[in-house]
C-alpha atoms as a PDB file:
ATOM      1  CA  UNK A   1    -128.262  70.222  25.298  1.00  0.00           C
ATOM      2  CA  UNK A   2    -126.364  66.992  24.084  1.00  0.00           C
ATOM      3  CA  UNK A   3    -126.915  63.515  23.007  1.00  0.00           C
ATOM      4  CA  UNK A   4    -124.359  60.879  23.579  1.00  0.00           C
ATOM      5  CA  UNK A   5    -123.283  58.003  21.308  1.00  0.00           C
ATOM      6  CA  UNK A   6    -124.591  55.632  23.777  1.00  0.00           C
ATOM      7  CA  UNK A   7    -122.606  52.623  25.963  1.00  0.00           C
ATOM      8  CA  UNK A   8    -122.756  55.231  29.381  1.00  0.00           C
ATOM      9  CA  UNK A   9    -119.750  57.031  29.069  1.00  0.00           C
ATOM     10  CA  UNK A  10    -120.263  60.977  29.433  1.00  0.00           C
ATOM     11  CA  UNK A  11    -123.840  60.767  28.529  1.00  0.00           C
ATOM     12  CA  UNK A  12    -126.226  63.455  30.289  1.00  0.00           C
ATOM     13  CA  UNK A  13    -128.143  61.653  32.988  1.00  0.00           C
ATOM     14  CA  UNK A  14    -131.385  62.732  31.677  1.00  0.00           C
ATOM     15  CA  UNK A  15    -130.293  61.173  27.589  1.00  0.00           C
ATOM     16  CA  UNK A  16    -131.774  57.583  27.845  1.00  0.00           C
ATOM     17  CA  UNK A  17    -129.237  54.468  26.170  1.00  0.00           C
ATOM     18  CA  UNK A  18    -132.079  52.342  25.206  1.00  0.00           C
ATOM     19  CA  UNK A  19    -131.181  49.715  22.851  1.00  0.00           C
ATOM     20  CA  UNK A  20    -129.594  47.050  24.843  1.00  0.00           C
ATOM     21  CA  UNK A  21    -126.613  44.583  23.176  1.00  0.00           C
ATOM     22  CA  UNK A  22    -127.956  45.068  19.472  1.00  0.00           C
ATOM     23  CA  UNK A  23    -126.752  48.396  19.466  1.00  0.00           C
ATOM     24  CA  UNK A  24    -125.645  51.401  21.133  1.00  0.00           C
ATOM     25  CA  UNK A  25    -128.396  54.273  20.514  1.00  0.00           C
ATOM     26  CA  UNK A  26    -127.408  57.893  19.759  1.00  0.00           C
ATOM     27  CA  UNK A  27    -130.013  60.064  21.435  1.00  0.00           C
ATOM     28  CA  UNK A  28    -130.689  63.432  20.781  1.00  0.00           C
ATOM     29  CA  UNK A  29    -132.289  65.158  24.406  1.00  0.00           C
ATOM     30  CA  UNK A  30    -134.778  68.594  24.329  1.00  0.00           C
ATOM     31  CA  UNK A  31    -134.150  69.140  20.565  1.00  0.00           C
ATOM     32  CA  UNK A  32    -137.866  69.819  19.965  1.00  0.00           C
ATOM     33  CA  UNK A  33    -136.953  73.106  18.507  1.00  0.00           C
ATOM     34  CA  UNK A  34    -135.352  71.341  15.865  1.00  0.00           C
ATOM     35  CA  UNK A  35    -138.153  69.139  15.117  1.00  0.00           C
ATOM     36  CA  UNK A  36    -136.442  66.420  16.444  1.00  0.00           C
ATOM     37  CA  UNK A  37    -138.538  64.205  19.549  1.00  0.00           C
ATOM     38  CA  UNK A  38    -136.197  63.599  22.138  1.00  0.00           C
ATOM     39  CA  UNK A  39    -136.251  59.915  22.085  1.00  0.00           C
ATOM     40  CA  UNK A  40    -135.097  59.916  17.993  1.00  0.00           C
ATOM     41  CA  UNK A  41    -132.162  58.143  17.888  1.00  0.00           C
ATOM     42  CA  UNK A  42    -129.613  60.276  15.366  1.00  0.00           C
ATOM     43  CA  UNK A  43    -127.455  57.136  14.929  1.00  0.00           C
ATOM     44  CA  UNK A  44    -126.815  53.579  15.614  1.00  0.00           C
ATOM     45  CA  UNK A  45    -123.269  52.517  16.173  1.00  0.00           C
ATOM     46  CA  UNK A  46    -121.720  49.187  16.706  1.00  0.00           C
ATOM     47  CA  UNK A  47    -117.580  48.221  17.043  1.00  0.00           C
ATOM     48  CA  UNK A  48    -115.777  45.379  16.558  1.00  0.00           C
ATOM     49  CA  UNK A  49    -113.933  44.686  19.732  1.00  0.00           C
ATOM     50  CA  UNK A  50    -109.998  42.164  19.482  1.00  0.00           C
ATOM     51  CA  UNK A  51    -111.228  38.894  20.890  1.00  0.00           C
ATOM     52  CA  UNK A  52    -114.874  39.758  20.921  1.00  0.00           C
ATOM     53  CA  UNK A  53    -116.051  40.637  17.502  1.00  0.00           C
ATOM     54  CA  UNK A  54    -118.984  42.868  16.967  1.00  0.00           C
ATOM     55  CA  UNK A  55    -120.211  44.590  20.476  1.00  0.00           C
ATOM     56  CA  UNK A  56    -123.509  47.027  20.863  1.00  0.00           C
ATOM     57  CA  UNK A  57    -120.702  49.566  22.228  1.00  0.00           C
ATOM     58  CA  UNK A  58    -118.042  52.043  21.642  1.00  0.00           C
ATOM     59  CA  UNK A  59    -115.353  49.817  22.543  1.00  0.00           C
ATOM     60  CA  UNK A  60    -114.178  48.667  26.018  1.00  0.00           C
ATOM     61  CA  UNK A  61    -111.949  50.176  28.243  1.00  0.00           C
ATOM     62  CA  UNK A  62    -110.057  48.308  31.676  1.00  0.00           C
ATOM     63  CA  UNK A  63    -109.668  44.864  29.058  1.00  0.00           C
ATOM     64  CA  UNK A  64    -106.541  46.543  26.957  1.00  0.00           C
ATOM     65  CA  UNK A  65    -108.682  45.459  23.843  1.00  0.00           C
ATOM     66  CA  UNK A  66    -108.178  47.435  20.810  1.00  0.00           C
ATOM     67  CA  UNK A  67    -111.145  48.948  18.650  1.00  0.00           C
ATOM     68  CA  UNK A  68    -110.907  46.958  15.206  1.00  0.00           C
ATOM     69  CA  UNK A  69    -113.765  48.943  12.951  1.00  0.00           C
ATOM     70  CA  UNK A  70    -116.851  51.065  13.899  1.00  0.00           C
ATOM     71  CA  UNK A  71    -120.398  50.574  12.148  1.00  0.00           C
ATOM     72  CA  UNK A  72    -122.510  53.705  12.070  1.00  0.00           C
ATOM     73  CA  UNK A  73    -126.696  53.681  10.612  1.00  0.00           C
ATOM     74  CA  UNK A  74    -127.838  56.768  10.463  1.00  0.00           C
ATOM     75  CA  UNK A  75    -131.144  57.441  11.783  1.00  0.00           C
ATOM     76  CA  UNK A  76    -131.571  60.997  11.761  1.00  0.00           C
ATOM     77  CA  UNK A  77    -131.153  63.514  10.126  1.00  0.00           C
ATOM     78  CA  UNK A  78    -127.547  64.619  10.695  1.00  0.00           C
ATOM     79  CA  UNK A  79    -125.052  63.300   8.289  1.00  0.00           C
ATOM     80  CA  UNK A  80    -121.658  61.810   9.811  1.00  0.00           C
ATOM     81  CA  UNK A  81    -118.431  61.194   8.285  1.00  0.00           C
ATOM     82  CA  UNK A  82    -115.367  59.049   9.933  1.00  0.00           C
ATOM     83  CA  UNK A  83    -112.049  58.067   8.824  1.00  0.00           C
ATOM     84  CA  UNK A  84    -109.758  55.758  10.484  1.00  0.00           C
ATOM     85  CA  UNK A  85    -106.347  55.535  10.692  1.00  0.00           C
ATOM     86  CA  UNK A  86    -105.357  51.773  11.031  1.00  0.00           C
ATOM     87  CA  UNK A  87    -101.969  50.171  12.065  1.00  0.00           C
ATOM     88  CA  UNK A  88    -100.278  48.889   9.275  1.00  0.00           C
ATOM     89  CA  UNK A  89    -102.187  50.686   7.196  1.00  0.00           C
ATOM     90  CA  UNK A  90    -102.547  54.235   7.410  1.00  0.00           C
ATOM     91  CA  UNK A  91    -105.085  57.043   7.227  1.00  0.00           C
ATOM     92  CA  UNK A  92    -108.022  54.815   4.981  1.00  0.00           C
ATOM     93  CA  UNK A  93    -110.901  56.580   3.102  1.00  0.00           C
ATOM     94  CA  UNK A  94    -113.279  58.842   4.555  1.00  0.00           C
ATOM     95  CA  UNK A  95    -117.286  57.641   4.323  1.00  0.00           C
ATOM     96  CA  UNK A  96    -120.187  59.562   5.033  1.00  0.00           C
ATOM     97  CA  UNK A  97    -123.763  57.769   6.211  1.00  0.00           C
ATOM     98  CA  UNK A  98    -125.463  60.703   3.354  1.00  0.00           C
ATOM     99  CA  UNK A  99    -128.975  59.968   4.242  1.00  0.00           C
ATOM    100  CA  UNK A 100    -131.028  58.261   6.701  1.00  0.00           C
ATOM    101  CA  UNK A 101    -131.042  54.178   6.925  1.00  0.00           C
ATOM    102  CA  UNK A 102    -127.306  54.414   5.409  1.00  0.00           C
ATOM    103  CA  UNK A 103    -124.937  52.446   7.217  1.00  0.00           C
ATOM    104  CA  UNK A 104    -120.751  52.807   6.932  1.00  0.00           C
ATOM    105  CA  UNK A 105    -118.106  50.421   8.369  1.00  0.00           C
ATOM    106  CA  UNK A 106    -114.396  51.943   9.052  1.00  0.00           C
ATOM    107  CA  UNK A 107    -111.835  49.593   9.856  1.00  0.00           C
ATOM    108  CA  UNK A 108    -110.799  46.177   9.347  1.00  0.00           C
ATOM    109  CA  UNK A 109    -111.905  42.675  10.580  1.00  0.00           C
ATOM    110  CA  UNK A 110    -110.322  39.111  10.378  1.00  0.00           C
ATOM    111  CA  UNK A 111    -106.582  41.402  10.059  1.00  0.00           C
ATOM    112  CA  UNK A 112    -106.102  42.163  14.131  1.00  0.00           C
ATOM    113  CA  UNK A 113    -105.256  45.763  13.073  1.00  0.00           C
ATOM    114  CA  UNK A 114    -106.182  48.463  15.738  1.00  0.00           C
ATOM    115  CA  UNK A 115    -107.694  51.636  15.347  1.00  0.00           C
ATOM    116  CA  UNK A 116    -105.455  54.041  16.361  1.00  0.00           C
ATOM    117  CA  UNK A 117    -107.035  57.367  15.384  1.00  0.00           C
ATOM    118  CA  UNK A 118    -110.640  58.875  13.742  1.00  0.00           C
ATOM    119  CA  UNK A 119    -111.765  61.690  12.425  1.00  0.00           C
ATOM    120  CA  UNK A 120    -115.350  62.363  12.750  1.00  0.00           C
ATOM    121  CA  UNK A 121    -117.223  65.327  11.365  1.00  0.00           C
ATOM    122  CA  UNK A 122    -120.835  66.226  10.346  1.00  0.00           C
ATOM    123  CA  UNK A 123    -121.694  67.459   7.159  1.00  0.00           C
ATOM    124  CA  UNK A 124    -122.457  71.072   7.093  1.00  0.00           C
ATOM    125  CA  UNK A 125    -125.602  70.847   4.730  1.00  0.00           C
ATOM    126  CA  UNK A 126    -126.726  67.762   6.978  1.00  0.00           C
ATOM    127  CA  UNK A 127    -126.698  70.432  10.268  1.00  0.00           C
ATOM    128  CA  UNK A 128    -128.454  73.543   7.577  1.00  0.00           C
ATOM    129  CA  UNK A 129    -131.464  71.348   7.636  1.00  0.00           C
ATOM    130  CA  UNK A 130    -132.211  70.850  11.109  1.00  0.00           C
ATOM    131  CA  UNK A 131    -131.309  74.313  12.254  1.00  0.00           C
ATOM    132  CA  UNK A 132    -127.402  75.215  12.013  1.00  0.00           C
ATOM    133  CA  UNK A 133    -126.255  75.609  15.351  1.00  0.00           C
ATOM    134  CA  UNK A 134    -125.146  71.193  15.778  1.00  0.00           C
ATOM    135  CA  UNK A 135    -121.815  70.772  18.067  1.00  0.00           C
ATOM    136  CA  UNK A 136    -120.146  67.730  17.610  1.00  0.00           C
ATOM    137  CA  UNK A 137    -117.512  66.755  20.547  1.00  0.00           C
ATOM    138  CA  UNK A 138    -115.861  63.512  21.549  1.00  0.00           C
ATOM    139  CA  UNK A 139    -113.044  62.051  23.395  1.00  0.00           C
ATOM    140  CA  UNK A 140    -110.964  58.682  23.538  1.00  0.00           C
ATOM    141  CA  UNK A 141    -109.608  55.574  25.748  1.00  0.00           C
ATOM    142  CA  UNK A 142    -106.149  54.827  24.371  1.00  0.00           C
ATOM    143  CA  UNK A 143    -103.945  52.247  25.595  1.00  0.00           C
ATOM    144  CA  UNK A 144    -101.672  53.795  28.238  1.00  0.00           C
ATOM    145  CA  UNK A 145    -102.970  56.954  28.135  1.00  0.00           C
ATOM    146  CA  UNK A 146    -106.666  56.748  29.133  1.00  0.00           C
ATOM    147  CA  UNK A 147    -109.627  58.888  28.536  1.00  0.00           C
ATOM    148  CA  UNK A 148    -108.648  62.033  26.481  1.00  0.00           C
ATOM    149  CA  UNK A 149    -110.292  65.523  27.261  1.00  0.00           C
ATOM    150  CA  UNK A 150    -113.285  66.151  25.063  1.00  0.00           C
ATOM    151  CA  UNK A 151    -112.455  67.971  21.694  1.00  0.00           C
ATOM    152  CA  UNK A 152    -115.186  70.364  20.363  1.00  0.00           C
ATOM    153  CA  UNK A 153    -116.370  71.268  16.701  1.00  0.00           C
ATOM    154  CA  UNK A 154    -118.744  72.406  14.765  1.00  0.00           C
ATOM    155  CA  UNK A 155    -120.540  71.467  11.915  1.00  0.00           C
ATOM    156  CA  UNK A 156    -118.264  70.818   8.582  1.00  0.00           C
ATOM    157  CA  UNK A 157    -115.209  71.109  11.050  1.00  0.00           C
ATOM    158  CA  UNK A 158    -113.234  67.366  11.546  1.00  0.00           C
ATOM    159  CA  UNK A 159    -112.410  66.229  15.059  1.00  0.00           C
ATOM    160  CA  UNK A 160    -109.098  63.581  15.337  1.00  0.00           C
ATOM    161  CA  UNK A 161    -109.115  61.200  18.511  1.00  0.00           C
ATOM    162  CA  UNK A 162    -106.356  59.157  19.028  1.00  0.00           C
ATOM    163  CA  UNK A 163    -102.963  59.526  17.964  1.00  0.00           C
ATOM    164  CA  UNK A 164    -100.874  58.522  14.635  1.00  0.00           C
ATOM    165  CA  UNK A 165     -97.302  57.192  14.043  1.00  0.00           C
ATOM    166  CA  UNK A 166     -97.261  55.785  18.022  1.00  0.00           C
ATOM    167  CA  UNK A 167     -98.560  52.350  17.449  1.00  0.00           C
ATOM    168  CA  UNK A 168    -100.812  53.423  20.440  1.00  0.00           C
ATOM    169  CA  UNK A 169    -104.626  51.780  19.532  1.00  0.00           C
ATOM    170  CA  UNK A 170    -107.456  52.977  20.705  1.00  0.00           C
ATOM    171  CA  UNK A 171    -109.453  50.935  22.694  1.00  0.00           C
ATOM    172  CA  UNK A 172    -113.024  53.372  22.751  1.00  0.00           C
ATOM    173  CA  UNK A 173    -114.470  56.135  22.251  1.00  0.00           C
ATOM    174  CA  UNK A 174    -117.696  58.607  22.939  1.00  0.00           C
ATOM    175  CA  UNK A 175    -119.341  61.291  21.546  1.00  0.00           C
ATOM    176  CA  UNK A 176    -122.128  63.330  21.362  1.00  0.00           C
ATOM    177  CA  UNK A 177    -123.906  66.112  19.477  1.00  0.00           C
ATOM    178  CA  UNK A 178    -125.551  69.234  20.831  1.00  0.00           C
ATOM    179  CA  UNK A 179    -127.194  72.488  20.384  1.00  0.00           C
END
């Protein structure tokens, strides 16, 4: 069972992207058991996109446009944490959505720094109180390499996409959560 971060890449046929250009829905599919309704978003994300600004997707791939900063709400339940590592710049500060209607922004805009890695975990009291068992896995475009195999983790574990110290940015990314 597994929701995906919206934008149709990787997302189960059956987990329904519903929000259109305002936003890229993160749906969480047959989750009843948890007490969550299958058409609950868990969170809404946006990027800013080189050359386009602020896009209801998780980047673009085929346009060799690099992924500036990510803005997550959280709608659900499940608490996420990301941390970017921008050229120039380094490994920046890690912030958590801690609660529902939170939103966080990694990333810069107005610099035309890429995002060249993230880490992305949930919080592990976040996935105690809707049940435990919450999987988070992702994967990444990056410029010359392509889609990267998913990456699996659980809850309080941290994910990295991307690379560091290649100047190699990272022009989208997906990911979902599941039981």
């Amino acid at each position: 069972l597994a929701a995906g971060l919206g934008g149709g890449w990787a997302v189960p046929a059956h987990a329904d992207v519903y929000c259109g250009e305002e936003c890229a829905k993160i749906n969480i599919t047959h989750m009843a058991s948890l007490g969550i309704n299958e058409r609950s978003p868990v969170f809404s994300v946006n990027t800013h996109v080189q050359y386009r600004g602020w896009i209801g997707a998780k980047g673009t791939t085929g346009e060799s446009l690099r992924l500036e900063a990510i803005r997550v709400k959280q709608e659900g339940a499940l608490n996420l944490c990301l941390r970017p590592y921008v050229s120039n710049i380094g490994w920046m500060a890690t912030q958590c959505t801690n609660g529902r209607g939170n939103t966080i922004t990694v990333g810069t805009t107005g610099r035309s720094l890429a995002i060249e890695a993230l880490e992305m975990r949930l919080t592990e009291g976040s996935c105690k109180a809707v049940g435990g068992r919450v999987v988070l896995h992702a994967n990444a475009h990056l410029a010359g390499i392509g889609w990267t195999p998913y990456q699996f983790v659980g809850c309080g574990q941290t994910l990295t996409l991307g690379t560091t110290g290649q100047r190699r940015r990272m022009e989208a990314f997906d990911a979902a959560i599941g039981i």
